[in-house]
C-alpha atoms as a PDB file:
ATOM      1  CA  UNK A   1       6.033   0.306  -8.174  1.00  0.00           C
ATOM      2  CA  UNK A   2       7.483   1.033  -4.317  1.00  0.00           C
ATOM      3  CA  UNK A   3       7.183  -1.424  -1.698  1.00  0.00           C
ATOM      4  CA  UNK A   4       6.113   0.781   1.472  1.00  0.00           C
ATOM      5  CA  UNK A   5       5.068   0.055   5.071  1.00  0.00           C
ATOM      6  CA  UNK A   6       2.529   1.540   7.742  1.00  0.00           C
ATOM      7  CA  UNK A   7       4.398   3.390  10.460  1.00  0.00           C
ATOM      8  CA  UNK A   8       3.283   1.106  12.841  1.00  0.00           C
ATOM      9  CA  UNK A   9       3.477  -2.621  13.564  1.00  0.00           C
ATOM     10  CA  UNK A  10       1.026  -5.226  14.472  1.00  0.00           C
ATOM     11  CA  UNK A  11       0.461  -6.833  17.757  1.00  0.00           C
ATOM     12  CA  UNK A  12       3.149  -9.691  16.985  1.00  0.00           C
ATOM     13  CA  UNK A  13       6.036  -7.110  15.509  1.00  0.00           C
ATOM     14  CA  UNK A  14       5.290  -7.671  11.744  1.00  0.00           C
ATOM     15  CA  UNK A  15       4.383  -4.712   9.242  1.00  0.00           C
ATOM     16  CA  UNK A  16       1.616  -3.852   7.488  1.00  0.00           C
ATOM     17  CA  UNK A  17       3.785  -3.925   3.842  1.00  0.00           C
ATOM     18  CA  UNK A  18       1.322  -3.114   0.686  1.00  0.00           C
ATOM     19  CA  UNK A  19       2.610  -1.165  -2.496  1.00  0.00           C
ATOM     20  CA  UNK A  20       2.450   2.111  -4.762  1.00  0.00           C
ATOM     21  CA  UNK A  21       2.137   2.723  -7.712  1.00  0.00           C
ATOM     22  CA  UNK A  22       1.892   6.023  -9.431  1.00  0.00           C
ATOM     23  CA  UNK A  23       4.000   6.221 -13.120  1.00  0.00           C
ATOM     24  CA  UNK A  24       1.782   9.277 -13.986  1.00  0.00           C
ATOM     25  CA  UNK A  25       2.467  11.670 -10.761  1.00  0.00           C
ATOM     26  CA  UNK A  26      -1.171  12.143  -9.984  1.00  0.00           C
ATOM     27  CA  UNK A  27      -2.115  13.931  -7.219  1.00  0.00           C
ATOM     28  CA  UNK A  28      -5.338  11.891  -6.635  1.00  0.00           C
ATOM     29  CA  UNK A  29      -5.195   8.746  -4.844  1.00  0.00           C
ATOM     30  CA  UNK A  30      -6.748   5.565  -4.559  1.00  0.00           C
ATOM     31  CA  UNK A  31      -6.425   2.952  -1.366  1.00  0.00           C
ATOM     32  CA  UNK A  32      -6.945  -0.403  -1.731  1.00  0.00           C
ATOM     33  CA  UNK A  33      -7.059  -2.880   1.033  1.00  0.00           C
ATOM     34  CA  UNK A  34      -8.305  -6.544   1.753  1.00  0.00           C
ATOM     35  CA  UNK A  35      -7.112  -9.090   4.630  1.00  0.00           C
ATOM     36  CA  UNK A  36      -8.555  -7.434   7.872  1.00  0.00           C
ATOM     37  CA  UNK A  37     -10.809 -10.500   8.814  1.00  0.00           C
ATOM     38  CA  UNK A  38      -7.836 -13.141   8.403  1.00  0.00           C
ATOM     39  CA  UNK A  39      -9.889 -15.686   7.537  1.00  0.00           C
ATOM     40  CA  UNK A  40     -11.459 -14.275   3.984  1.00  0.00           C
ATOM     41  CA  UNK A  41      -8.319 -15.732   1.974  1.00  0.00           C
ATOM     42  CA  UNK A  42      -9.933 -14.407  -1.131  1.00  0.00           C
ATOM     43  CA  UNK A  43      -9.392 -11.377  -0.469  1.00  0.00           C
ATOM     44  CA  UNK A  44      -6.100 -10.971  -0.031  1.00  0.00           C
ATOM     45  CA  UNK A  45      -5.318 -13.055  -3.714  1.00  0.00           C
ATOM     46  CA  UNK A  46      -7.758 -10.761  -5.342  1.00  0.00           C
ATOM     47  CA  UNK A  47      -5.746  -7.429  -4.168  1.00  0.00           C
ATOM     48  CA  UNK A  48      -2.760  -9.294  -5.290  1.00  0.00           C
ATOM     49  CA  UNK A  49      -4.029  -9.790  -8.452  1.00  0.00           C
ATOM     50  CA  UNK A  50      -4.976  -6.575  -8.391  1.00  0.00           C
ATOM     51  CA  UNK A  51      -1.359  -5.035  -8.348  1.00  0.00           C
ATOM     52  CA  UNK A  52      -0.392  -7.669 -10.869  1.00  0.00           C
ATOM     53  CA  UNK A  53      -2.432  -6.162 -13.192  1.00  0.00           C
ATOM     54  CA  UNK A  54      -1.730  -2.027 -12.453  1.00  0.00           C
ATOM     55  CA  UNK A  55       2.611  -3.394 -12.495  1.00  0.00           C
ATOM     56  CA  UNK A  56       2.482  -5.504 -15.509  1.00  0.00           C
ATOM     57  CA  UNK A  57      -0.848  -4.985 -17.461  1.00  0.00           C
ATOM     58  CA  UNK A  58       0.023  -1.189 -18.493  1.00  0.00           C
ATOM     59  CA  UNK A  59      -1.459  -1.315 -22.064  1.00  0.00           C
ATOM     60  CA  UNK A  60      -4.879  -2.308 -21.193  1.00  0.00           C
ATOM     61  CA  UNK A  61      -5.103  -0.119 -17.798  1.00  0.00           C
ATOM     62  CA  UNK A  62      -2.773   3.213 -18.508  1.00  0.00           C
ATOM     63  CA  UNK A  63      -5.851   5.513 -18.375  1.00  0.00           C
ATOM     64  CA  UNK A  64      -6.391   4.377 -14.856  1.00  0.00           C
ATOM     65  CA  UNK A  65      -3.012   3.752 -13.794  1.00  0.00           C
ATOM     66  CA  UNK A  66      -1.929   7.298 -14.759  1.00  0.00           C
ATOM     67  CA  UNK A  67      -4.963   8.887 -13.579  1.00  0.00           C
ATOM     68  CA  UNK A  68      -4.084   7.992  -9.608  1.00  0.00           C
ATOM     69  CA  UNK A  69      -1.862   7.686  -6.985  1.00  0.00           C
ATOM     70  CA  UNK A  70      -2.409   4.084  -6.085  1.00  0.00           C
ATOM     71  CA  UNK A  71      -1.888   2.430  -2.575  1.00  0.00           C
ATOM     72  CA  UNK A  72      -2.775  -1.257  -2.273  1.00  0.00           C
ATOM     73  CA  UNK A  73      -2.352  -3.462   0.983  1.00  0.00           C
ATOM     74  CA  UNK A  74      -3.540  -7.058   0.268  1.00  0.00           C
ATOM     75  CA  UNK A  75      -3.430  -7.757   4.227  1.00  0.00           C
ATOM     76  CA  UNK A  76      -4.003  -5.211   6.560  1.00  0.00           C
ATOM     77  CA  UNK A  77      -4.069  -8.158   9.758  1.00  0.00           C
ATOM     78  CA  UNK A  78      -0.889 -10.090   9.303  1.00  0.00           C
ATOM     79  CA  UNK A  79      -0.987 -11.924  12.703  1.00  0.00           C
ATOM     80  CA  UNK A  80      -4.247 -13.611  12.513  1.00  0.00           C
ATOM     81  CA  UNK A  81      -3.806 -14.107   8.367  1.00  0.00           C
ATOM     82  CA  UNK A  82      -0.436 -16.309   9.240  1.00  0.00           C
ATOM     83  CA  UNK A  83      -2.657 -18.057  12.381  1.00  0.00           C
ATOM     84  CA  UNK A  84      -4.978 -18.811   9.930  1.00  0.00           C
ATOM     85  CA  UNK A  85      -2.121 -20.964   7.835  1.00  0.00           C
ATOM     86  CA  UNK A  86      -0.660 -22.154  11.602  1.00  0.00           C
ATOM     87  CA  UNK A  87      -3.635 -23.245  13.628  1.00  0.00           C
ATOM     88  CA  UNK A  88      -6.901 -22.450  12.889  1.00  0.00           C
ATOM     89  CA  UNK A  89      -8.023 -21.857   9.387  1.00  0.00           C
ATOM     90  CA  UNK A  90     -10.969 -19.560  10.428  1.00  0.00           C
ATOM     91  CA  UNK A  91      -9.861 -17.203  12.495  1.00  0.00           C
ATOM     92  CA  UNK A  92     -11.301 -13.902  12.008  1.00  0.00           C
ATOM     93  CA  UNK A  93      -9.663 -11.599  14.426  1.00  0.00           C
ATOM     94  CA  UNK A  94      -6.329 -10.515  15.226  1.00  0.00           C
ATOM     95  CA  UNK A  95      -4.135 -12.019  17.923  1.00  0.00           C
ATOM     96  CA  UNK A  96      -4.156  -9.284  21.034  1.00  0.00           C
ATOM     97  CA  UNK A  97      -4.955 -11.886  23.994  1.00  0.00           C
ATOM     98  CA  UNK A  98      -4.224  -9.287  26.536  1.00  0.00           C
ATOM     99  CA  UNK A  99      -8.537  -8.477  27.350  1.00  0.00           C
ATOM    100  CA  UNK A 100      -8.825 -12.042  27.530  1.00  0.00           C
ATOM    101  CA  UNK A 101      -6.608 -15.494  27.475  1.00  0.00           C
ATOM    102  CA  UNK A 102      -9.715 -17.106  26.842  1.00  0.00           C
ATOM    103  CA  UNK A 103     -11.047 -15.488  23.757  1.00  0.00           C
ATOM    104  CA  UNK A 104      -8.159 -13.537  22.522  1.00  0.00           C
ATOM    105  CA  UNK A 105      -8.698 -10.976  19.723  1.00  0.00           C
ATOM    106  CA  UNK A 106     -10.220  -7.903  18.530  1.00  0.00           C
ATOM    107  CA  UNK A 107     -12.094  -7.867  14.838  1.00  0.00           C
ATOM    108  CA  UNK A 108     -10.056  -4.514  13.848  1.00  0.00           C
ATOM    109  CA  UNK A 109     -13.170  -3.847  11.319  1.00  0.00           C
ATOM    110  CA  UNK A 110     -15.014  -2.835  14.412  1.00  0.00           C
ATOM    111  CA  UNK A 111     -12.720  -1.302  16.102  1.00  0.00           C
ATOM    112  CA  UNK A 112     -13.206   2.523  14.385  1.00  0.00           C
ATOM    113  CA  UNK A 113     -14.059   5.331  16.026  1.00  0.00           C
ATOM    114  CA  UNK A 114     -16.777   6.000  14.338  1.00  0.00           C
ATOM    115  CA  UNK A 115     -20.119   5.143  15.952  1.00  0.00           C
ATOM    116  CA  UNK A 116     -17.887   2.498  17.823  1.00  0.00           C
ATOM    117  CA  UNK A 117     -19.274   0.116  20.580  1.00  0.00           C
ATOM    118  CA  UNK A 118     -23.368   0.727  19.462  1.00  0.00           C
ATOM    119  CA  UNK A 119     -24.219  -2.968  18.066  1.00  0.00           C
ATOM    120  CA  UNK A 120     -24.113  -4.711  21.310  1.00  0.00           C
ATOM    121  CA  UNK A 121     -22.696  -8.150  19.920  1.00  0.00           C
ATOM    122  CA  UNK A 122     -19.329  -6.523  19.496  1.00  0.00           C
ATOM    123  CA  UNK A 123     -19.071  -5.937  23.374  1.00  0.00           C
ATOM    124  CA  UNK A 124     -18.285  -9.574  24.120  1.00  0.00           C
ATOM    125  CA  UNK A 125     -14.785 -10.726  23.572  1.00  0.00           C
ATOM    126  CA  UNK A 126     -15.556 -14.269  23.138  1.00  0.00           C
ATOM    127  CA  UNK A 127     -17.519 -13.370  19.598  1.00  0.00           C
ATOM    128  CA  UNK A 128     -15.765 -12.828  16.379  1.00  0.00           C
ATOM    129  CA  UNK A 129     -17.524  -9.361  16.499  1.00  0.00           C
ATOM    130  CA  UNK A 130     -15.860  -8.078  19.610  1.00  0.00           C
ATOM    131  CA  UNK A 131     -15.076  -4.592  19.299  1.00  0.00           C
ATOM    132  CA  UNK A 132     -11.980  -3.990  21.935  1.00  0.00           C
ATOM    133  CA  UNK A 133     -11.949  -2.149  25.179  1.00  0.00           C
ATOM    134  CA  UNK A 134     -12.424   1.264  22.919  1.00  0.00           C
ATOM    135  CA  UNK A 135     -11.279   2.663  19.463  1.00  0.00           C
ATOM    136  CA  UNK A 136      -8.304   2.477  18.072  1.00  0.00           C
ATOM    137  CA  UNK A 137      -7.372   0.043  21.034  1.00  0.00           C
ATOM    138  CA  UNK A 138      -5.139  -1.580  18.647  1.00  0.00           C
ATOM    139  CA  UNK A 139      -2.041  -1.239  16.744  1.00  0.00           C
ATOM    140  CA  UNK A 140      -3.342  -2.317  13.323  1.00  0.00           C
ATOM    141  CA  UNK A 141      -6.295   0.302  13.487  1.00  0.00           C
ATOM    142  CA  UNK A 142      -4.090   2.838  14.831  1.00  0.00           C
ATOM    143  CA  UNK A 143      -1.122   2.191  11.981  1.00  0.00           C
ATOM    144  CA  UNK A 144      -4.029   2.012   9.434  1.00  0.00           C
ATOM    145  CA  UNK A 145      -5.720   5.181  11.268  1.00  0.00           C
ATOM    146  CA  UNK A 146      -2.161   7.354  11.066  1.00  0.00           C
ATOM    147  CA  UNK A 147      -1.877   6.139   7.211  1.00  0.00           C
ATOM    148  CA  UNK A 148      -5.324   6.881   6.043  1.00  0.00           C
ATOM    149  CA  UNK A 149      -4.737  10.467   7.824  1.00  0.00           C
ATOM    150  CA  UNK A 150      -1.710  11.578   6.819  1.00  0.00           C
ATOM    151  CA  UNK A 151      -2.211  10.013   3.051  1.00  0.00           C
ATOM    152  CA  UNK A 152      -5.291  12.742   2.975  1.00  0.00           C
ATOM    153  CA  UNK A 153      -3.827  15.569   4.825  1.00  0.00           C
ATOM    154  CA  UNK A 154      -4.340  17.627   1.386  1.00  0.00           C
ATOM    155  CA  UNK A 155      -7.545  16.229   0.348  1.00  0.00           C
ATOM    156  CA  UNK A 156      -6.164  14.308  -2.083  1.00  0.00           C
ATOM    157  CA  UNK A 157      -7.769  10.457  -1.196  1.00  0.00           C
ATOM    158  CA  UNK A 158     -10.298  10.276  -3.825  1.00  0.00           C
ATOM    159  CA  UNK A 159     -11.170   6.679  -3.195  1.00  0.00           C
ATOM    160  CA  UNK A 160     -11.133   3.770  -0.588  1.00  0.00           C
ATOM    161  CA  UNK A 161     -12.052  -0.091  -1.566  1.00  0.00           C
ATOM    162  CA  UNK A 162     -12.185  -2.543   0.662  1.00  0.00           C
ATOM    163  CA  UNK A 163     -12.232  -6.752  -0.349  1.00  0.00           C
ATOM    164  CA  UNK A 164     -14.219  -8.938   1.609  1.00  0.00           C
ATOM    165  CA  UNK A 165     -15.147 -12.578   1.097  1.00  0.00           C
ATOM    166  CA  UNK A 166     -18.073 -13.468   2.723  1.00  0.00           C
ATOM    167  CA  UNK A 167     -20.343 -12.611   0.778  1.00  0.00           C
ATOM    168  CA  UNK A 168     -21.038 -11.178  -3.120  1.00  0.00           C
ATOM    169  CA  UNK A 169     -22.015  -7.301  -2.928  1.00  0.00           C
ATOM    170  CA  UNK A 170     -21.161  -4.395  -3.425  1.00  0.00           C
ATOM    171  CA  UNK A 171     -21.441  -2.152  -0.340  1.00  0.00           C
ATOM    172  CA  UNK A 172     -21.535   1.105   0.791  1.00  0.00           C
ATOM    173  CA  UNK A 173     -22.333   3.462   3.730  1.00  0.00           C
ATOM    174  CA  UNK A 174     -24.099   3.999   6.103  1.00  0.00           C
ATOM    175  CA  UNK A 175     -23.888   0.965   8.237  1.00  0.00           C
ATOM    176  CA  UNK A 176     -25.653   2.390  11.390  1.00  0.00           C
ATOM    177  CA  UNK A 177     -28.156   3.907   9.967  1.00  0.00           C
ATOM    178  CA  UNK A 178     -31.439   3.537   7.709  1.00  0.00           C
ATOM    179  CA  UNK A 179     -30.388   7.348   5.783  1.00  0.00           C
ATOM    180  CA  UNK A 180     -28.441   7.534   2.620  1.00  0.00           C
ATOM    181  CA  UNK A 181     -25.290   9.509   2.524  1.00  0.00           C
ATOM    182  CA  UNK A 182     -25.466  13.137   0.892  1.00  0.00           C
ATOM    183  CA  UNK A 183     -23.623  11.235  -2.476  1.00  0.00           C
ATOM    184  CA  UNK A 184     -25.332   7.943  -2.512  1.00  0.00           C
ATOM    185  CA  UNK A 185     -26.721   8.845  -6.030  1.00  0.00           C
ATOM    186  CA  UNK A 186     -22.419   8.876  -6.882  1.00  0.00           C
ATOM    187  CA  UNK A 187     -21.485   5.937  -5.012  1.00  0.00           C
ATOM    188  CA  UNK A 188     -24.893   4.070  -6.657  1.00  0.00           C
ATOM    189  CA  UNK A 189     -23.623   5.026 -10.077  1.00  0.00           C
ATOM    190  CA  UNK A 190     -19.930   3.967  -9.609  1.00  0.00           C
ATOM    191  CA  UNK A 191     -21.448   0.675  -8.732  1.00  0.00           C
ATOM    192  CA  UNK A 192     -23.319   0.595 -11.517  1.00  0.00           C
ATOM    193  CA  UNK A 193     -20.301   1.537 -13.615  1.00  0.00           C
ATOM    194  CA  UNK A 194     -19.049  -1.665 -12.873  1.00  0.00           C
ATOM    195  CA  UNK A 195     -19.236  -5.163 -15.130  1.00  0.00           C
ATOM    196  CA  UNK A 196     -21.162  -7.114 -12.350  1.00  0.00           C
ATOM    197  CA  UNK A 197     -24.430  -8.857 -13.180  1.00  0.00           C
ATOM    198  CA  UNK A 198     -25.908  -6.751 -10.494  1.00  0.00           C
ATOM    199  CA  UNK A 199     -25.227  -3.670  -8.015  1.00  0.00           C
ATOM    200  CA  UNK A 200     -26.513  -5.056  -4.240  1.00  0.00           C
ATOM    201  CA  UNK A 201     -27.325  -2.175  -2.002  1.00  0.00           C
ATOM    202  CA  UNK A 202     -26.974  -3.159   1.792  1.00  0.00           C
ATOM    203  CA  UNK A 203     -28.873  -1.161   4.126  1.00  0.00           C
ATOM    204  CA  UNK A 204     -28.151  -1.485   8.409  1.00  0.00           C
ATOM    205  CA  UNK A 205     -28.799   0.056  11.488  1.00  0.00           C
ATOM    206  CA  UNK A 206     -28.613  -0.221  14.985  1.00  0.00           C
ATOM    207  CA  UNK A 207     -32.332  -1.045  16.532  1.00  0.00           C
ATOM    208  CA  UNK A 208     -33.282   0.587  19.806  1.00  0.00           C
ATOM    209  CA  UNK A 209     -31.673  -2.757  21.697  1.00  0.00           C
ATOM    210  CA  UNK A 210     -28.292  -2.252  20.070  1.00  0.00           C
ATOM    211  CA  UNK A 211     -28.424  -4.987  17.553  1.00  0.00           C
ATOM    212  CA  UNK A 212     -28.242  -4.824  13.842  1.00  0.00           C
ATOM    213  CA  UNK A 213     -30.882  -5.456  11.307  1.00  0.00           C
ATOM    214  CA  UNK A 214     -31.115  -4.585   7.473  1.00  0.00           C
ATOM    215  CA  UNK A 215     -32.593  -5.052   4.145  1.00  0.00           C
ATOM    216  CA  UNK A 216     -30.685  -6.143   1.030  1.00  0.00           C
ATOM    217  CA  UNK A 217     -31.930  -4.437  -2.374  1.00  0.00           C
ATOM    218  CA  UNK A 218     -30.670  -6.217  -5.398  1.00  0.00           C
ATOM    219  CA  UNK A 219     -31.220  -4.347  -9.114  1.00  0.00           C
ATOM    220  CA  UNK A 220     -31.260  -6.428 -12.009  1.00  0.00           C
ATOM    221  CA  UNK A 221     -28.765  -4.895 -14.684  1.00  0.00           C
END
């Protein structure tokens, strides 16, 4: 296991640290990240655990620890995850105050380049949905951004998770839209694959006034 860091830093100076492990040499990888909303403490503990188990664990998890190139970052927002310790235990955001003193922060899980800027509650920067002045306005997206790319630049990323805490789903795309991805029947049965009581199937998309409605579909194992 390798300690490693994103080329870049975050809006305070710290790095975005997370580790890899890979005892097999596989050329497929995996990335594994939590921690982008500060707040969702759970997260972060369960990625943690997470690497615990690929380091330490080896006789009950060598098929999948030699079958990929894992890369695990428990917290992808360091600056608002220690605010969240220092002053206010549920801050979402990171700490950029330079759009506004006011309402300082941008929630980095919105700030993507992909269909950026459409749900129109991300636009103001006093919600904990604000979006930034554009994508990739930040330094953790753009670190994250420059990873991601160059950790694919062969076609070799086979697999991103991301942990979340607020609430108990599984999820995958789309997000913007009603339509199912080409491999939804894949991601459905890798969710199924899984030892939860149930697979939960979230469904959004932008409405013709910019906001965000969906349906939540939840089949009994």
């Amino acid at each position: 296991m390798d300690v490693i860091e994103m080329s870049g830093k975050t809006y305070e100076g710290r790095p975005i640290k997370g580790v890899r492990i890979n005892p097999g040499n596989s050329k497929k990888k995996i990335f594994v990240d939590s921690g982008i909303h500060a707040r969702e403490w759970i997260a972060p503990s369960t990625v943690a655990y997470l690497i615990n188990q690929l380091a330490t664990n080896r006789s009950l998890n060598e098929d999948i620890i030699n079958a990929f190139d894992w890369y695990l970052f428990p917290v992808l927002n360091p600056d608002g995850y220690e605010y969240t310790f220092s002053k206010d235990r549920l801050w979402r955001k990171n700490r950029n105050p330079e759009i506004s003193r006011t309402c300082p922060g941008i929630d980095l899980n919105r700030n993507w380049d992909y269909h950026w800027g459409e749900d129109v509650r991300g636009k103001d920067p006093c919600t904990e949905l604000y979006a930034g002045p554009s994508p990739f306005s930040e330094p953790e997206t753009q670190a994250i951004r420059d990873f991601l790319a160059n950790l694919n630049a062969d076609g070799s990323l086979a697999l991103i998770v991301s942990f979340h805490s607020y609430v108990q789903v599984l999820m995958s795309p789309w997000s913007h839209t009603y339509a199912f991805p080409d491999d939804y029947s894949d991601l459905l049965a890798v969710m199924h694959a899984t030892d939860l009581d149930f697979v939960t199937s979230i469904r959004t998309c932008s409405t013709d006034d910019g906001d965000v409605s969906g349906d939540l579909d939840l089949e009994d194992e």
